[in-house]
PDB file of N, CA and C in Angstrom:
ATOM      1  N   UNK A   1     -11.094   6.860   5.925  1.00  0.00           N
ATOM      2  CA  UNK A   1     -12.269   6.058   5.735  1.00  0.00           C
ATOM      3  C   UNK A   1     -13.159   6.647   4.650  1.00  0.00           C
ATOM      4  N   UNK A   2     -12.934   7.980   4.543  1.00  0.00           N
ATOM      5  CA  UNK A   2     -14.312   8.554   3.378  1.00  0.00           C
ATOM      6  C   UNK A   2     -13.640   8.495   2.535  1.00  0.00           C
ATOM      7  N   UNK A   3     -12.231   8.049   1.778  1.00  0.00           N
ATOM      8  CA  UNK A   3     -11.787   8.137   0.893  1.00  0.00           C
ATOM      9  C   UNK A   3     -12.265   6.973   0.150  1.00  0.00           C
ATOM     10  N   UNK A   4     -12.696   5.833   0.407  1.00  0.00           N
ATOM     11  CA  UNK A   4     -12.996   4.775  -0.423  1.00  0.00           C
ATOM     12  C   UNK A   4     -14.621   4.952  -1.028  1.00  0.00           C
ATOM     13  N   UNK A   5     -15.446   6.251  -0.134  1.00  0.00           N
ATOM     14  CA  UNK A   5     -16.339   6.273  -1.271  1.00  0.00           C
ATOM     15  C   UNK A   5     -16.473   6.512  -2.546  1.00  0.00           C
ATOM     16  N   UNK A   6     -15.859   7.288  -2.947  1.00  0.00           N
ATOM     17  CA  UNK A   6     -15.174   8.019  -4.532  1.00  0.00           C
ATOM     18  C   UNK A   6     -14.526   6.705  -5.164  1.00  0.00           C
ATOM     19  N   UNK A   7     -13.735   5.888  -4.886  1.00  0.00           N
ATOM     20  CA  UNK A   7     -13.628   4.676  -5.461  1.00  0.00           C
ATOM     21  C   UNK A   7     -14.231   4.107  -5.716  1.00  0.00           C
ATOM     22  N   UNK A   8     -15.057   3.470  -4.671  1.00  0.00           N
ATOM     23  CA  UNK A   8     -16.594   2.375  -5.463  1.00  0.00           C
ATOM     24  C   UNK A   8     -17.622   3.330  -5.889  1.00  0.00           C
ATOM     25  N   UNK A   9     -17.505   4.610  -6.228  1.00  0.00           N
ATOM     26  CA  UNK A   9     -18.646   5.520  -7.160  1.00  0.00           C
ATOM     27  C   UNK A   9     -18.179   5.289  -8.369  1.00  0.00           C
ATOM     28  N   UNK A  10     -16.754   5.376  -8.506  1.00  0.00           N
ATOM     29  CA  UNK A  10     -16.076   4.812 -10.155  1.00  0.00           C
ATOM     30  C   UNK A  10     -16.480   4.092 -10.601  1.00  0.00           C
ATOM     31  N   UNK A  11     -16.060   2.949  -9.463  1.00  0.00           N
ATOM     32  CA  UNK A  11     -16.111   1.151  -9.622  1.00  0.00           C
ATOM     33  C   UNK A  11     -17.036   1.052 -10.780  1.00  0.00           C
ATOM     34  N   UNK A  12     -18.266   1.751  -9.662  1.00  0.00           N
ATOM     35  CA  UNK A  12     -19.965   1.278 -10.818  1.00  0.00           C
ATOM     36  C   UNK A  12     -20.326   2.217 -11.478  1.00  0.00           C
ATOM     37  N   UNK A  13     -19.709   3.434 -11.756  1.00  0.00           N
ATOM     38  CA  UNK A  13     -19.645   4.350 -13.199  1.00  0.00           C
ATOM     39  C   UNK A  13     -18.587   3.147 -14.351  1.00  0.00           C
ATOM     40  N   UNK A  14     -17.348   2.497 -13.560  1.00  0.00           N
ATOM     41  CA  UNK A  14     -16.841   1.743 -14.847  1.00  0.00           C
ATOM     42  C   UNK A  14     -17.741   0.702 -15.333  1.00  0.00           C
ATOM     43  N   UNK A  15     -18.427  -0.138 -14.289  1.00  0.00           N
ATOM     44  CA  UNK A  15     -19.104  -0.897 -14.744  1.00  0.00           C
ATOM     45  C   UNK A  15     -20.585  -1.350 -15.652  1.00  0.00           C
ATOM     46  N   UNK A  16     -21.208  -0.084 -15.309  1.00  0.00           N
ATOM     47  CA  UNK A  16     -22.647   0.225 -16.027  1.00  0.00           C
ATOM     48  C   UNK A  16     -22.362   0.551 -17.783  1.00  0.00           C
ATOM     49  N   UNK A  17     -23.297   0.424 -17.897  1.00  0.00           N
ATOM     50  CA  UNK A  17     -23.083   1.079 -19.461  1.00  0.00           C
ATOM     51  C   UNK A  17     -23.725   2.693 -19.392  1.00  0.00           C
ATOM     52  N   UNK A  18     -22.854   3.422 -20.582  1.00  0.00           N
ATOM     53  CA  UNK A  18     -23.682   4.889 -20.381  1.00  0.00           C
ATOM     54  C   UNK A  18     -24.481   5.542 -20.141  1.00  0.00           C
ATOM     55  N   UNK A  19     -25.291   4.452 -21.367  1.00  0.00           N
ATOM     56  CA  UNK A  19     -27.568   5.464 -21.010  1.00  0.00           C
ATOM     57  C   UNK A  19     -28.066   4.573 -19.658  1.00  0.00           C
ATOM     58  N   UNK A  20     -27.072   3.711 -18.644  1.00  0.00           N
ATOM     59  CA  UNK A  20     -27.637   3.506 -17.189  1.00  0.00           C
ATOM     60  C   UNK A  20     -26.530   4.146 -16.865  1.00  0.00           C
ATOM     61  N   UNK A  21     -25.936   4.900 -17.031  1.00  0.00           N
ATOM     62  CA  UNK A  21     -24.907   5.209 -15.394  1.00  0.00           C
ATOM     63  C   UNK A  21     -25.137   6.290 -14.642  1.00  0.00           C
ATOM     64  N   UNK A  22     -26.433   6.875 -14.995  1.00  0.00           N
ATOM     65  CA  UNK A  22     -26.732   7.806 -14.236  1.00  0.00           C
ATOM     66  C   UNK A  22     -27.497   7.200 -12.850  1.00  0.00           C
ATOM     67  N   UNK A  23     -28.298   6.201 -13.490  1.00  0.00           N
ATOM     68  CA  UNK A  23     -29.172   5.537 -12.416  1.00  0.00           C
ATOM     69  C   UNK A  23     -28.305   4.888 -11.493  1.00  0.00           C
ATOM     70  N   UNK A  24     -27.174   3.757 -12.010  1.00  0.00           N
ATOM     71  CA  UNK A  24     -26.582   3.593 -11.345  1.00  0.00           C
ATOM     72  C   UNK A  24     -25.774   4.036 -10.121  1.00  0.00           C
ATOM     73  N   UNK A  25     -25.138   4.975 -10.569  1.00  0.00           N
ATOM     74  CA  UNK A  25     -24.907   5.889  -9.654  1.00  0.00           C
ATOM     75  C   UNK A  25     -25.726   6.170  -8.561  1.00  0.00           C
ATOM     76  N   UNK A  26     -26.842   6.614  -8.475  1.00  0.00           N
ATOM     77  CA  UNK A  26     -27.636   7.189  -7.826  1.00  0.00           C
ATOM     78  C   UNK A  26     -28.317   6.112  -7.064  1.00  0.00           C
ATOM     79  N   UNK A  27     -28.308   4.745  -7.287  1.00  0.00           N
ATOM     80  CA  UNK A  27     -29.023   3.440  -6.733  1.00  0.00           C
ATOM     81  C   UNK A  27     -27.931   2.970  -5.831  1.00  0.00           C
ATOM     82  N   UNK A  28     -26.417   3.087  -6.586  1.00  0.00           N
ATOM     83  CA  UNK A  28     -25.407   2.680  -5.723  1.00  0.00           C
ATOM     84  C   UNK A  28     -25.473   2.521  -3.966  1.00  0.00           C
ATOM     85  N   UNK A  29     -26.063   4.186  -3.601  1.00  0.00           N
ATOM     86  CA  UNK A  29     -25.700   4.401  -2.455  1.00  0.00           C
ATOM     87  C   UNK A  29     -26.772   3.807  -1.728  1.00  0.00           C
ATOM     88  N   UNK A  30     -27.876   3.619  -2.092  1.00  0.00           N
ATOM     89  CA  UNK A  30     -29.431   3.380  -1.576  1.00  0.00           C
ATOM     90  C   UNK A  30     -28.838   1.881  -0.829  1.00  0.00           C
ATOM     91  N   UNK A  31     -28.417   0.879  -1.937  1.00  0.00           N
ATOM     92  CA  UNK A  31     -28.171  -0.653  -1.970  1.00  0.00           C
ATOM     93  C   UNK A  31     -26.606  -0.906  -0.563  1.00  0.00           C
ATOM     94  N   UNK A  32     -25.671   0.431  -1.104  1.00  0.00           N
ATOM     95  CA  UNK A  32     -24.763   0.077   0.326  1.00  0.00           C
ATOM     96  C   UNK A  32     -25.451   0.717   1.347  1.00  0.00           C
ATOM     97  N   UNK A  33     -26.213   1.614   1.607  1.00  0.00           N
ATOM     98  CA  UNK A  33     -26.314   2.176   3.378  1.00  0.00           C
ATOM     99  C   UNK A  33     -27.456   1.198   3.669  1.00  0.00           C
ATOM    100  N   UNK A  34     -28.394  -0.040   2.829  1.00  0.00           N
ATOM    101  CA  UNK A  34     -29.631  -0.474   3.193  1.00  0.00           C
ATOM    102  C   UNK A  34     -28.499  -1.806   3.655  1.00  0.00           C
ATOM    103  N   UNK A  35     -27.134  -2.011   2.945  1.00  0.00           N
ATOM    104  CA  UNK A  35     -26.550  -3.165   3.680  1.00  0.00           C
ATOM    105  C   UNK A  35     -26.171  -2.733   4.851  1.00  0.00           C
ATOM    106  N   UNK A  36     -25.790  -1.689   5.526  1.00  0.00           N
ATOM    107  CA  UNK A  36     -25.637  -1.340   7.054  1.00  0.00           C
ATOM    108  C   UNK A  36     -26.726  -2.115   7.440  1.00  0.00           C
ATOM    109  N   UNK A  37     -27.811  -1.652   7.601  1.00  0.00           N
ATOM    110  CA  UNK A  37     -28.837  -2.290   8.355  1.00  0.00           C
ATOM    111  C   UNK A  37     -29.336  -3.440   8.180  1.00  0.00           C
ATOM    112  N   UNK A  38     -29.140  -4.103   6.844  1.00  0.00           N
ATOM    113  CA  UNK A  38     -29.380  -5.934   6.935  1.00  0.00           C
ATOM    114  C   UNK A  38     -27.685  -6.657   7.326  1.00  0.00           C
ATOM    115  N   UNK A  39     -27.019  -5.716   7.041  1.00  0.00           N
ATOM    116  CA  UNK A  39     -25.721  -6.431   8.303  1.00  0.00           C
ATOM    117  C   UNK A  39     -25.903  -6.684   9.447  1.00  0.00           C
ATOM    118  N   UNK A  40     -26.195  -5.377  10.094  1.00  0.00           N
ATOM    119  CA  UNK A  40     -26.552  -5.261  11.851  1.00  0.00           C
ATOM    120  C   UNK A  40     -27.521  -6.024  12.199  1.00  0.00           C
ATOM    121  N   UNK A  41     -28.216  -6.273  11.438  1.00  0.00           N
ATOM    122  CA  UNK A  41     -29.486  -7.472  11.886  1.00  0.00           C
ATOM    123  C   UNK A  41     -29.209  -8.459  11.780  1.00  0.00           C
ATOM    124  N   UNK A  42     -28.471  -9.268  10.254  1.00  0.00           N
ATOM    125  CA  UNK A  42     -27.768 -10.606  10.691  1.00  0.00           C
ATOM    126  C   UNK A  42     -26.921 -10.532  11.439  1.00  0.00           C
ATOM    127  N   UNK A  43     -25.960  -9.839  12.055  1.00  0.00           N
ATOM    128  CA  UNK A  43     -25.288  -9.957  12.834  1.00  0.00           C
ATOM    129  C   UNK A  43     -25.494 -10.408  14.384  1.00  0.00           C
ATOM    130  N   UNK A  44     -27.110  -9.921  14.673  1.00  0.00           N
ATOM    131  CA  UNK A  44     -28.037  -9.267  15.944  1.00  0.00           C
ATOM    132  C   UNK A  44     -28.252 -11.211  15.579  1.00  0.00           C
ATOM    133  N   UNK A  45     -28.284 -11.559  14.837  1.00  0.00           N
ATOM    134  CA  UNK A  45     -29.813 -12.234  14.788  1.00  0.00           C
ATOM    135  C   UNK A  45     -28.448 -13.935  14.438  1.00  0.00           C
ATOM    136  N   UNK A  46     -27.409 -13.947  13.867  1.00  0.00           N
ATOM    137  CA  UNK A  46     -26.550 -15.164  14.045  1.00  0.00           C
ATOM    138  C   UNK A  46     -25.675 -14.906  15.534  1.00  0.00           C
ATOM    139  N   UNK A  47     -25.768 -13.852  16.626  1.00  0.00           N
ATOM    140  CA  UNK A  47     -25.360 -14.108  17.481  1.00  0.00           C
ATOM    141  C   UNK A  47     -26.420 -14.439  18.647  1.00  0.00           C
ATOM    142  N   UNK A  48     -27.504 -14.164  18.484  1.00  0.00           N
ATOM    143  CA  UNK A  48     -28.351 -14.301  18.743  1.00  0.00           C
ATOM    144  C   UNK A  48     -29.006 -16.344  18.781  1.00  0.00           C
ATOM    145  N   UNK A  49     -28.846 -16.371  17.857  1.00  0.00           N
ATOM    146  CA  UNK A  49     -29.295 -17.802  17.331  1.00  0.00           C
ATOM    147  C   UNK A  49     -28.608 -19.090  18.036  1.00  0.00           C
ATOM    148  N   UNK A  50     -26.559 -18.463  17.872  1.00  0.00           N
ATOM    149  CA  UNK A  50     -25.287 -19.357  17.858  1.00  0.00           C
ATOM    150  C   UNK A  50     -25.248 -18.757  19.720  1.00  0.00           C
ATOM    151  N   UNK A  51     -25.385 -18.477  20.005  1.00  0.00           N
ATOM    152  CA  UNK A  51     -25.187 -17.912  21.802  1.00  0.00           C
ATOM    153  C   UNK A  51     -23.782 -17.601  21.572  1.00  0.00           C
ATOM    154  N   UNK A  52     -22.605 -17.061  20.675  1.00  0.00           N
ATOM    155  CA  UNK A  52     -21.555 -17.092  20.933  1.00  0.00           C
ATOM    156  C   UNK A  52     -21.502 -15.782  19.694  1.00  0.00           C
ATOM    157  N   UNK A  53     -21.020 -14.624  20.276  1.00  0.00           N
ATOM    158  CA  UNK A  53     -20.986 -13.298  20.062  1.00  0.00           C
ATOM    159  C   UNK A  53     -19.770 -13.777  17.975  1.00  0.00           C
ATOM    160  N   UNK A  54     -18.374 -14.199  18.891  1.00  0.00           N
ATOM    161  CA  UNK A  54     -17.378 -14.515  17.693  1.00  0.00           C
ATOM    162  C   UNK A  54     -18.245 -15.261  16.320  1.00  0.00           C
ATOM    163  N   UNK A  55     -19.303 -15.863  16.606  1.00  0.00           N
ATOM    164  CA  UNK A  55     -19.918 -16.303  15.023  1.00  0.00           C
ATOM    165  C   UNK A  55     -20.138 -15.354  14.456  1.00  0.00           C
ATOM    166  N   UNK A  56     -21.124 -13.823  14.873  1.00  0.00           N
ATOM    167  CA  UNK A  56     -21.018 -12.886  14.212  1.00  0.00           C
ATOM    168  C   UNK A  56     -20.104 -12.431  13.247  1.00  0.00           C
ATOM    169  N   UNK A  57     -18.915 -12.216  13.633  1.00  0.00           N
ATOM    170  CA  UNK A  57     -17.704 -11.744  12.789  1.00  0.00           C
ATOM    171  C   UNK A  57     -17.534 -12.993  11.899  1.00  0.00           C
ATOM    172  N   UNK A  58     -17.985 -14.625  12.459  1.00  0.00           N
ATOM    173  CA  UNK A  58     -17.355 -15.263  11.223  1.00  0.00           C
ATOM    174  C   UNK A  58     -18.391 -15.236  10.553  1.00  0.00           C
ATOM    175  N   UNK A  59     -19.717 -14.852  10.640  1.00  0.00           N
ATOM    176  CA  UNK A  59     -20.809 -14.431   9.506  1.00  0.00           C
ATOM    177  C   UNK A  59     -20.687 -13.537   8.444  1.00  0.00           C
ATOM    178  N   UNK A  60     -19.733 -12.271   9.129  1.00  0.00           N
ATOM    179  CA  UNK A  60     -18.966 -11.333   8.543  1.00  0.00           C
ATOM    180  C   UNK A  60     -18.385 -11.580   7.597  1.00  0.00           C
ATOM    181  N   UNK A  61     -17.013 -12.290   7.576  1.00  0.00           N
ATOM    182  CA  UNK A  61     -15.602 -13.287   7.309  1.00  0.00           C
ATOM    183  C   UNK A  61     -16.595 -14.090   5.816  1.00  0.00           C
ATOM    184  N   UNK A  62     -17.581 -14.607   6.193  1.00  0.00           N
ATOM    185  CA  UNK A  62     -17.756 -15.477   5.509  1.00  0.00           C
ATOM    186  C   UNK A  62     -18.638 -14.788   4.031  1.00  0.00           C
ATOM    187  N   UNK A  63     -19.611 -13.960   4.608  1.00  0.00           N
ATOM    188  CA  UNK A  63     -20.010 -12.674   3.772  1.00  0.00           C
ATOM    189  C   UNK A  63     -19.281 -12.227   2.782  1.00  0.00           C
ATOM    190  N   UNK A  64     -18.024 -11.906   3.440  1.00  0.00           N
ATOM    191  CA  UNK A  64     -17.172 -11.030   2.190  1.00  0.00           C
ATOM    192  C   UNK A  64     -16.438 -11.717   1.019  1.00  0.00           C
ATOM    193  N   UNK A  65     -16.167 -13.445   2.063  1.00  0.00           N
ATOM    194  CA  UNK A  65     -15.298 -14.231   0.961  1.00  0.00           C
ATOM    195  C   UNK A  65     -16.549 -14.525   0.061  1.00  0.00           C
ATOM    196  N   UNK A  66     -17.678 -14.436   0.510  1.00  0.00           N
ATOM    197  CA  UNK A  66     -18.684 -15.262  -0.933  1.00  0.00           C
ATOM    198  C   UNK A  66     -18.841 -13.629  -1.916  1.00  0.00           C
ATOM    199  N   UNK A  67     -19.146 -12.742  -1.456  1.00  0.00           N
ATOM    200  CA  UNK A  67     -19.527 -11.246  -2.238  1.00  0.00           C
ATOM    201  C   UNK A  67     -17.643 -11.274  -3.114  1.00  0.00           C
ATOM    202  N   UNK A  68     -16.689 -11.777  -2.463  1.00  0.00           N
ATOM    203  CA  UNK A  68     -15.518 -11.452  -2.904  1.00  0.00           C
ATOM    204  C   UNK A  68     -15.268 -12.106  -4.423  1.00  0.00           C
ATOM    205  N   UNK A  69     -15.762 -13.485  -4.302  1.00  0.00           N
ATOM    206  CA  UNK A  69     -15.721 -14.219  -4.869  1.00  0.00           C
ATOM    207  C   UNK A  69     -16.928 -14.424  -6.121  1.00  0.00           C
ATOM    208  N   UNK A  70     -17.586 -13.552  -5.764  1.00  0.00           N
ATOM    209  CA  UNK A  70     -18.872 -13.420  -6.774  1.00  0.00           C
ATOM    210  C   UNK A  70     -18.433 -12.334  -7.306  1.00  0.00           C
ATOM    211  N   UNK A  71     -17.429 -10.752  -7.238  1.00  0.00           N
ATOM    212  CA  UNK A  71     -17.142  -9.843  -7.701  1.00  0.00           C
ATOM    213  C   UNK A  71     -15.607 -10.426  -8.962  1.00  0.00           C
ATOM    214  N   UNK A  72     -15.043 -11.619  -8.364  1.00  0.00           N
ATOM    215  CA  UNK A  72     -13.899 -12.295  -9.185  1.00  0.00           C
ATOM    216  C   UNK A  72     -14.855 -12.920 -10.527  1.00  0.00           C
ATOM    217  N   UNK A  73     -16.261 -13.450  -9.831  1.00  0.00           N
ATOM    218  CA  UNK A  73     -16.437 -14.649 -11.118  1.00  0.00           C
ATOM    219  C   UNK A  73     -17.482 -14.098 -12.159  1.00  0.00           C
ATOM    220  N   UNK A  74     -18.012 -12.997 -11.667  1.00  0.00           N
ATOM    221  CA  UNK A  74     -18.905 -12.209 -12.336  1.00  0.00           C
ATOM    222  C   UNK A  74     -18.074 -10.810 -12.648  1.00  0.00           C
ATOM    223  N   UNK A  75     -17.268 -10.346 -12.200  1.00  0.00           N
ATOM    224  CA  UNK A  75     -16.860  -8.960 -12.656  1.00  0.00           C
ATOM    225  C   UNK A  75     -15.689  -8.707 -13.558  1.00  0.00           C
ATOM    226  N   UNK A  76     -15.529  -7.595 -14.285  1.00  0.00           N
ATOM    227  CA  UNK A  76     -14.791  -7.827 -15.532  1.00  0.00           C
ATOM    228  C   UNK A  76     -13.619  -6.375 -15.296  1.00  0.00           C
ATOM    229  N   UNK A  77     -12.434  -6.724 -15.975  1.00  0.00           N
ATOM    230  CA  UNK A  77     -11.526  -6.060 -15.813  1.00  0.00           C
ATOM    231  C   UNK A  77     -11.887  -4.540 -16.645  1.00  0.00           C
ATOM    232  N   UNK A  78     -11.664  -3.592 -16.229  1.00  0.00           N
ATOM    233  CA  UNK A  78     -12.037  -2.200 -17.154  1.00  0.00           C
ATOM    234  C   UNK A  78     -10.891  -1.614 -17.642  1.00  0.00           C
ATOM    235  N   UNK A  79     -10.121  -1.588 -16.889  1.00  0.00           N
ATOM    236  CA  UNK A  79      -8.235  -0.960 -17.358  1.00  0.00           C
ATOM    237  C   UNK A  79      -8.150  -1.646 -18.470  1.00  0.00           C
ATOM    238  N   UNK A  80      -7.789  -0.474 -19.702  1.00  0.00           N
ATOM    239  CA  UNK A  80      -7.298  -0.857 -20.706  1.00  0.00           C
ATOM    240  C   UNK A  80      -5.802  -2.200 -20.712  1.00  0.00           C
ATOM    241  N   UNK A  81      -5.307  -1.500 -19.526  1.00  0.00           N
ATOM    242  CA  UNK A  81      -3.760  -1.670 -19.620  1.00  0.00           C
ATOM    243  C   UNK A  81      -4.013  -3.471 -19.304  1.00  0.00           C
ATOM    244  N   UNK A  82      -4.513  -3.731 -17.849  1.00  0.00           N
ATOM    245  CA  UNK A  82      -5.333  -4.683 -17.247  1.00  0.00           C
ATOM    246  C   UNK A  82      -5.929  -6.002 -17.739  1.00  0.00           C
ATOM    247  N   UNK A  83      -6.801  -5.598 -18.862  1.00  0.00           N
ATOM    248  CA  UNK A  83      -7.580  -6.196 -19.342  1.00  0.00           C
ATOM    249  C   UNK A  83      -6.959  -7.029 -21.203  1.00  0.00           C
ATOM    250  N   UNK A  84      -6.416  -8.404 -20.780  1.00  0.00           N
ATOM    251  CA  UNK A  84      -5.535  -9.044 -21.522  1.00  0.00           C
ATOM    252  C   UNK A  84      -7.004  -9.032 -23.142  1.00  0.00           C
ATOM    253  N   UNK A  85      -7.801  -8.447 -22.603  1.00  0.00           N
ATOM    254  CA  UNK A  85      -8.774  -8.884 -24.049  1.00  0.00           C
ATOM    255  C   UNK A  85      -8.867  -7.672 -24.724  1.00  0.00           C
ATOM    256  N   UNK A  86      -8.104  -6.329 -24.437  1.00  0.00           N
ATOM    257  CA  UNK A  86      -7.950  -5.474 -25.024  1.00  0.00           C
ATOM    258  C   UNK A  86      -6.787  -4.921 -26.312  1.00  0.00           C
ATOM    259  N   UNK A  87      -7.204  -4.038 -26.486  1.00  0.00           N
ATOM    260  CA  UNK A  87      -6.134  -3.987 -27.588  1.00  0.00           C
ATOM    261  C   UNK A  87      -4.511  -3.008 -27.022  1.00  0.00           C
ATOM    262  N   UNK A  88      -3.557  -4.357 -26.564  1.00  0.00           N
ATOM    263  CA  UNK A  88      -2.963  -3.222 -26.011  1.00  0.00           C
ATOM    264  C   UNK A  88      -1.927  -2.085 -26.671  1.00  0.00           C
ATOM    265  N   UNK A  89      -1.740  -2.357 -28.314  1.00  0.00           N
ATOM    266  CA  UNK A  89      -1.135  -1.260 -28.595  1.00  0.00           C
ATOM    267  C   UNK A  89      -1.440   0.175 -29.072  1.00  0.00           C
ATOM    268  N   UNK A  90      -3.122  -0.010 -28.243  1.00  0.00           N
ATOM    269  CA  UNK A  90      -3.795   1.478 -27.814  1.00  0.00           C
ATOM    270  C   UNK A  90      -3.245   2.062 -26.686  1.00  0.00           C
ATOM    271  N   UNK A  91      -3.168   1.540 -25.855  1.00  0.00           N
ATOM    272  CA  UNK A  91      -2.816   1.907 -24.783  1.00  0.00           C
ATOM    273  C   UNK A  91      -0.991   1.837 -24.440  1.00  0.00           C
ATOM    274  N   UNK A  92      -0.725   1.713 -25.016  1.00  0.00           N
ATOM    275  CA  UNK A  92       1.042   2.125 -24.804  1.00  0.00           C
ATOM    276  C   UNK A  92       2.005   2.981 -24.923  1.00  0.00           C
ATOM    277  N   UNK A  93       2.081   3.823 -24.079  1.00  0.00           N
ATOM    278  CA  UNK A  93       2.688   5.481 -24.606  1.00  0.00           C
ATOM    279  C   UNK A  93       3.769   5.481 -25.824  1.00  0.00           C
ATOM    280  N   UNK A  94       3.595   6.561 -26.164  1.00  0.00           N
ATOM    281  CA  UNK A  94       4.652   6.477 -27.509  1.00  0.00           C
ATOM    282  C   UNK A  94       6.384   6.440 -26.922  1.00  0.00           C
ATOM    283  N   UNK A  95       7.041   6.068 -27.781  1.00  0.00           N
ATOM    284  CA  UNK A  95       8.138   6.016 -27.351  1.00  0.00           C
ATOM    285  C   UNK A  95       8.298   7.043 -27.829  1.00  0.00           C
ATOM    286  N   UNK A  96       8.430   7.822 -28.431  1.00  0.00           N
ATOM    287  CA  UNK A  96       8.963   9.619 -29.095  1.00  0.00           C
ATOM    288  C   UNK A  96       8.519   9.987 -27.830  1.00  0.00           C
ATOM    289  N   UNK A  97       8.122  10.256 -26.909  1.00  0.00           N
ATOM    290  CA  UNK A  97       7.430  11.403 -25.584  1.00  0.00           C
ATOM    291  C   UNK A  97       8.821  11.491 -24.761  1.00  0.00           C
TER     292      UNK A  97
END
């Protein structure tokens, strides 16, 4: 489970630009541990509302496909290799190696 923090610390070191990626970094964590606690509250508060505990999780369910889907339509490929708008015969090992 602690292994995926070091991944999304990349994520948004790849994504920022340089003279912000310090901030970034450092805001990263503020914005995920403050979603723990506005999770647990919508969660508290659509099972609460719906009298039926299972809406929670599909509040959940439904959360991730819209954040999922906003990270597809807004977010941009960084891998050289990846990223069809790059130049890829930078990135292609030499054949002499």
């Amino acid at each position: 489970m602690a292994l995926r923090y070091p991944n999304l610390g990349a994520a948004v070191a790849d994504e920022t630009a340089p003279t912000w990626r310090g901030s970034a970094i450092g805001l990263y964590p503020f914005w995920r541990d403050l979603g723990y606690g506005i999770g647990a509250l919508g969660l508290g508060l659509v099972a609460q509302l719906t009298g039926v505990i299972e809406a929670a999780f599909w509040f959940v369910a439904l959360s991730m496909l819209v954040s999922g889907t906003a990270l597809q339509v807004r977010g941009e490929e960084t891998h050289p290799r990846l990223n069809p708008a790059s130049n890829a015969a930078e990135v292609r090992p030499s054949a002499q190696a």
